[in-house]
Protein backbone atom coordinates (compact mmCIF):
# COMPACT_ATOMS: atom_id res chain seq x y z
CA UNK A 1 0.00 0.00 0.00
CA UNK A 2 1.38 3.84 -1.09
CA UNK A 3 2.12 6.06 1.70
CA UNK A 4 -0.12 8.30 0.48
CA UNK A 5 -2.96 5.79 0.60
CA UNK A 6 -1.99 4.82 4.10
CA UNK A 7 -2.76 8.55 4.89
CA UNK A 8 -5.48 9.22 3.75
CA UNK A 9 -7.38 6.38 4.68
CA UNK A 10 -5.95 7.24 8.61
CA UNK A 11 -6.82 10.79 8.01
CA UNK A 12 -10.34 10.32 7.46
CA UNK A 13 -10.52 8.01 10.73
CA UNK A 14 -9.46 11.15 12.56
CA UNK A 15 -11.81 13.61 14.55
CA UNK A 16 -12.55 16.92 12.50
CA UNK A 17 -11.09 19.14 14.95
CA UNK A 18 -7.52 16.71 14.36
CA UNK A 19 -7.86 17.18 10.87
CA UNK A 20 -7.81 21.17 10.75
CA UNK A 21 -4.90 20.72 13.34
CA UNK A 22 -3.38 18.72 10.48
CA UNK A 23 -4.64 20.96 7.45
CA UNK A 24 -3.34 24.24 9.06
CA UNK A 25 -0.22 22.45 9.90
CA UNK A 26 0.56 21.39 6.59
CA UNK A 27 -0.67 25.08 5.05
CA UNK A 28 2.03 26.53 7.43
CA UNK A 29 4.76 24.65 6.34
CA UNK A 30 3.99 24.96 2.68
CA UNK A 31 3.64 28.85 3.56
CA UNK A 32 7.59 28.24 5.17
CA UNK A 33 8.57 27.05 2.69
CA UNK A 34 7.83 29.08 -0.03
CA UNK A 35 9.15 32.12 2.05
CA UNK A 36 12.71 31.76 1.13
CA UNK A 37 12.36 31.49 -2.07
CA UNK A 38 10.75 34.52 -2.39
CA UNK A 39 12.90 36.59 -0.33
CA UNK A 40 15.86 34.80 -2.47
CA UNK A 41 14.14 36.47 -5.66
CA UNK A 42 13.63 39.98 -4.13
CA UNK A 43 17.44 39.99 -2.95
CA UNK A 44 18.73 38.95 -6.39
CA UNK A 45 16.26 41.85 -7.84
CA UNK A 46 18.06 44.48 -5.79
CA UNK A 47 21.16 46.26 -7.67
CA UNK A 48 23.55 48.36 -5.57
CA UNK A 49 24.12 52.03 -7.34
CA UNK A 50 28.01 52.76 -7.78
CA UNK A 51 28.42 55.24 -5.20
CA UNK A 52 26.82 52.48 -2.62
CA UNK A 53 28.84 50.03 -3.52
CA UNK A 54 31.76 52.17 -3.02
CA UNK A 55 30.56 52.93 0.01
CA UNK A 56 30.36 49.80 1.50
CA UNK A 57 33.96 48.17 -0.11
CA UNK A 58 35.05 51.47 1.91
CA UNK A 59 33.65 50.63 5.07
CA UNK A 60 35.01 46.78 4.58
CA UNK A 61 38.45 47.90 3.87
CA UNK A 62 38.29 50.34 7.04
CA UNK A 63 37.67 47.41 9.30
CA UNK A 64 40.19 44.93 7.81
CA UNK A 65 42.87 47.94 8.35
CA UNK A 66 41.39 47.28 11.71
CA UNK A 67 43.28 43.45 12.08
CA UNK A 68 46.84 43.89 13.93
CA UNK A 69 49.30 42.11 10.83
CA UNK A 70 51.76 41.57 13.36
CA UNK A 71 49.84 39.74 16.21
CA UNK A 72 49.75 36.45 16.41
CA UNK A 73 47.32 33.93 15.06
CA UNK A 74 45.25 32.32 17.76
CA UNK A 75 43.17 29.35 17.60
CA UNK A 76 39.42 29.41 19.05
CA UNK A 77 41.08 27.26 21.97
CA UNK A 78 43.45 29.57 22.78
CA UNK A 79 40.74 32.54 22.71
CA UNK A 80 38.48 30.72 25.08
CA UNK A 81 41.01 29.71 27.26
CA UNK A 82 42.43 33.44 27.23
CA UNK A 83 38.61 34.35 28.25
CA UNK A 84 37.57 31.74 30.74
CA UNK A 85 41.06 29.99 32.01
CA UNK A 86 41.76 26.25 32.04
CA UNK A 87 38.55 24.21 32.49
């Protein structure tokens, strides 16, 4: 027997009020996950102007100037032993 037979023979053995629960459920999740994909659309719609972009490669360059070249590397162990000791 298909898996979708299998449901929806136990779906109709279910009380009304558990299949709305089940109907909304599935309605929310199909709202979910069509979200993304519209938000992915609108983002590939925008277009930075020229001066914008400028702006922001600016601002990304100011705060990699930021990074010390001559410090040390550290490893995520050694920063969270730096901020909470030996455990």
């Amino acid at each position: 027997m298909a898996l979708e037979d299998r449901l929806l023979g136990n779906f109709h053995r279910l009380q009304p009020e558990q299949r709305q629960l089940i109907v909304e459920f599935s309605e929310l999740l199909l709202k979910q996950a069509s979200r993304p994909q519209v938000e992915q659309a609108k983002v590939q719609e925008q277009v930075l102007s020229e001066s914008e972009r400028q702006r922001r490669l600016a601002l990304v360059d100011e705060i990699s100037a930021l990074a010390n070249p001559a410090a040390p590397p550290t490893s995520n162990r050694e920063h969270d032993r730096y901020l909470y000791g030996d455990a």
